[in-house]
Every structure is written in C-alpha cells, then in structure tokens.
N, C-alpha and C. Protein backbone atom coordinates (compact mmCIF):
# COMPACT_ATOMS: atom_id res chain seq x y z
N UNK A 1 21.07 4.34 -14.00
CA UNK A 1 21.58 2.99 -13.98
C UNK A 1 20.45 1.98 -13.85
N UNK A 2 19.00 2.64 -12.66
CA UNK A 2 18.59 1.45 -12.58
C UNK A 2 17.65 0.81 -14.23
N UNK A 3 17.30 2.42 -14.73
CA UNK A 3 16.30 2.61 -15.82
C UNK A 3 17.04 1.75 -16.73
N UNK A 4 18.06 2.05 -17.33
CA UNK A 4 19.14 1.16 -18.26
C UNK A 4 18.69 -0.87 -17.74
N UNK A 5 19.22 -1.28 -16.81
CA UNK A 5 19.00 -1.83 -16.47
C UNK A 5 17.35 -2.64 -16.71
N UNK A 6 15.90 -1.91 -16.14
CA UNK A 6 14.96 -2.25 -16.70
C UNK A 6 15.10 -2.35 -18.04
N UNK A 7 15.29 -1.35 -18.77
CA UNK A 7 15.01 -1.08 -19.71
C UNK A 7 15.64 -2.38 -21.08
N UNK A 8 16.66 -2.97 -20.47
CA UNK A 8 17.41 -4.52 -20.70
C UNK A 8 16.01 -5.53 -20.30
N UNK A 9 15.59 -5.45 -19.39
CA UNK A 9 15.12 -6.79 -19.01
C UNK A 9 13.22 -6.96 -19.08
N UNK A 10 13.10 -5.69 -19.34
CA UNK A 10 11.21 -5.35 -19.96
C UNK A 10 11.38 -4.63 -20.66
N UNK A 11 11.54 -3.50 -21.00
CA UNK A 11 11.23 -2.86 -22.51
C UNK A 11 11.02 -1.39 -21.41
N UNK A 12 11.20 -0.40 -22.69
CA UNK A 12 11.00 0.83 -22.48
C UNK A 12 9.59 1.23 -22.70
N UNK A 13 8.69 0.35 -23.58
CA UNK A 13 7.31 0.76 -23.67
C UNK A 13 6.41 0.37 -22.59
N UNK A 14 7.24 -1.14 -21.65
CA UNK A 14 6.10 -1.36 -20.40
C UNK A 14 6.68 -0.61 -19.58
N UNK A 15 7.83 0.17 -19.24
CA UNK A 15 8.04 1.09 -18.02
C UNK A 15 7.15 2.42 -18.41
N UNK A 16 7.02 2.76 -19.30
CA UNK A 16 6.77 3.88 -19.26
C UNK A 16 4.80 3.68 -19.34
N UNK A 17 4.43 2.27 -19.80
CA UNK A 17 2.99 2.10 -19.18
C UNK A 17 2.83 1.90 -17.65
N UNK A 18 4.15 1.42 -17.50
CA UNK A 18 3.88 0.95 -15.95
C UNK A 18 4.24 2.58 -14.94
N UNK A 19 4.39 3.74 -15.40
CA UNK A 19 4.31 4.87 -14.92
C UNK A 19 3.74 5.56 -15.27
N UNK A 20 2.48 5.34 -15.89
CA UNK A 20 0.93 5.81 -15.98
C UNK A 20 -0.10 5.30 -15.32
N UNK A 21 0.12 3.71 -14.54
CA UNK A 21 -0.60 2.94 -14.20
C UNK A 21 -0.04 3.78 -12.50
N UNK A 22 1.35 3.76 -12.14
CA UNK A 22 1.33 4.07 -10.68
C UNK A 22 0.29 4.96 -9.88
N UNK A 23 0.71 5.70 -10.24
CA UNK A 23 -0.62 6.86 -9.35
C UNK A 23 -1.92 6.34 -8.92
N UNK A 24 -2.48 5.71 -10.16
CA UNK A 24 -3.69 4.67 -10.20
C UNK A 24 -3.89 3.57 -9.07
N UNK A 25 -2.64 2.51 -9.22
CA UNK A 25 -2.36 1.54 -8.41
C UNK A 25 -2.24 2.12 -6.88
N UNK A 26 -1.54 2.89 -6.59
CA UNK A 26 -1.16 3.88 -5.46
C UNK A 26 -2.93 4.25 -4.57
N UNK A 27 -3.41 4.88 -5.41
CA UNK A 27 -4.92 5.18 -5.26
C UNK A 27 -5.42 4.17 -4.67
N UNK A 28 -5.98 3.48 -5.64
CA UNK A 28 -6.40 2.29 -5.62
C UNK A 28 -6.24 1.29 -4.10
N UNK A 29 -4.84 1.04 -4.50
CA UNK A 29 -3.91 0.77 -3.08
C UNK A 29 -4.65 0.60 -1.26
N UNK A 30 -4.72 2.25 -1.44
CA UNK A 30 -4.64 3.32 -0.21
C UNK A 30 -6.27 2.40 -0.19
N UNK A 31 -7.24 3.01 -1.10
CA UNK A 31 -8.59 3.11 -0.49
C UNK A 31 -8.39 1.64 -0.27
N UNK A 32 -8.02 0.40 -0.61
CA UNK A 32 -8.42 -0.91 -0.49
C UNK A 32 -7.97 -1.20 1.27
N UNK A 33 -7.27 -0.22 1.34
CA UNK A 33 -6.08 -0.72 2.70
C UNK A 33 -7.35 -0.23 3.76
N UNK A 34 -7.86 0.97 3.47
CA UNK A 34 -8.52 1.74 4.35
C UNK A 34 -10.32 0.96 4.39
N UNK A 35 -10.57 0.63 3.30
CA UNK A 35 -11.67 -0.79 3.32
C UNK A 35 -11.50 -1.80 3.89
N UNK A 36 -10.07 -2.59 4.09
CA UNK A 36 -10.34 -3.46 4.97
C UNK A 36 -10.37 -2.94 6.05
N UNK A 37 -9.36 -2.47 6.73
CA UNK A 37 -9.50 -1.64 8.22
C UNK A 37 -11.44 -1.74 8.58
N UNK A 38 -11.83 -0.59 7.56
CA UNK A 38 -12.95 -0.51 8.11
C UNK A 38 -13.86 -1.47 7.99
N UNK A 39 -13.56 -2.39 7.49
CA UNK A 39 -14.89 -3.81 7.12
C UNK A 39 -14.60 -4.85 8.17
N UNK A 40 -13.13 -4.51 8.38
CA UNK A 40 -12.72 -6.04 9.22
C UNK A 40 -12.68 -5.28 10.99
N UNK A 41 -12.55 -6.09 11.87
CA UNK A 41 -12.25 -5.70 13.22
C UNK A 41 -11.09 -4.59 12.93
N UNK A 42 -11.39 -3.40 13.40
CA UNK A 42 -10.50 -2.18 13.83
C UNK A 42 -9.32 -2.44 14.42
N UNK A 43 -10.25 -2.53 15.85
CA UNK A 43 -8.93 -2.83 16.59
C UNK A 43 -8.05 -4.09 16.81
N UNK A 44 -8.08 -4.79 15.53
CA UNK A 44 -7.15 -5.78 15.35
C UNK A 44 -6.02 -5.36 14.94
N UNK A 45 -6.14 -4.12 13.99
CA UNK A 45 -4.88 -3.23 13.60
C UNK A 45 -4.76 -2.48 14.68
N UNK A 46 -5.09 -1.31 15.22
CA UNK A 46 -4.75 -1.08 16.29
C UNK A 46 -4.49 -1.05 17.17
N UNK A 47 -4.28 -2.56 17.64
CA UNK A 47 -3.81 -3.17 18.88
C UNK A 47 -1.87 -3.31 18.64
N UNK A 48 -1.76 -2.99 17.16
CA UNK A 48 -0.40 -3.14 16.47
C UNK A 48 0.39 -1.14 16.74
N UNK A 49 -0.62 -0.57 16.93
CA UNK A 49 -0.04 1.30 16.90
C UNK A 49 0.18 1.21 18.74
N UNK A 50 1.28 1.93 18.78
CA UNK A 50 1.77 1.92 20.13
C UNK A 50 0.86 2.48 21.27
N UNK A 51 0.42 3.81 20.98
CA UNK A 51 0.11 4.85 21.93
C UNK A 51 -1.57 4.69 21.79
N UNK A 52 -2.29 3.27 21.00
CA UNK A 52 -3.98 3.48 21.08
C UNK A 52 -3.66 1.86 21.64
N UNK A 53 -2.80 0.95 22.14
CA UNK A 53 -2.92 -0.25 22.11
C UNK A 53 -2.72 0.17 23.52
N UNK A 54 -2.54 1.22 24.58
CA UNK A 54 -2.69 0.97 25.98
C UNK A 54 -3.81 0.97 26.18
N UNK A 55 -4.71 2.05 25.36
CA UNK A 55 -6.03 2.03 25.91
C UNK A 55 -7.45 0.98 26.33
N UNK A 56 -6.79 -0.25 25.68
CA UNK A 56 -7.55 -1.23 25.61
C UNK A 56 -7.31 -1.70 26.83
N UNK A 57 -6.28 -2.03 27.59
CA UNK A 57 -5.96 -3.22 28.32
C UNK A 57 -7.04 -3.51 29.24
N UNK A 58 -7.91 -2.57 29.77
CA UNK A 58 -9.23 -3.07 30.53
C UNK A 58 -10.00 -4.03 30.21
N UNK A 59 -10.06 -4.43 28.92
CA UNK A 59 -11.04 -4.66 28.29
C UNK A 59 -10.62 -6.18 28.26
C-alpha cells in the first residue's frame, strides 16, 4: 500500500534509486554522528545516557 502510494507521488525509478542510496546514507549517517561526538565535548552527550550521567556529579 505504502509503495503504490509512493510510487503515485515520485516515480518508481527515484524509489528504487533512493534504495541504492540507503545503506550509503545509513553509513555515512552513523560515522558523521560518531564524528561529532568525538570532535565536540563528549560529555555533553553523555550527560543525556542515564547510568554515565551519575558519575559526573562531583565535578
């Protein structure tokens, strides 16, 4: 239903580019997520994960 649907409102030739591109984008994605983490302050995200955000409170 939903494919029918796309397939009305973009075309059957960009879904089926746009599911050669996923995996890619996905990839891509992940490492960019894991670059900022590591470029920007750490524990700015980890002050957001439950069980590593007690460990700080000394600080």
């Amino acid at each position: 239903m939903v494919q029918k649907i796309l397939n009305k409102i973009v075309g059957a030739k960009y879904i089926t580019i746009l599911r050669a591109w996923v995996p890619n984008m996905a990839f891509w994605g992940s490492a960019g997520g894991v670059a900022l983490v590591y470029f920007t302050d750490w524990r700015l995200f980890l002050d957001y994960v439950p069980y590593i955000r007690g460990k700080f409170k000394d600080d």
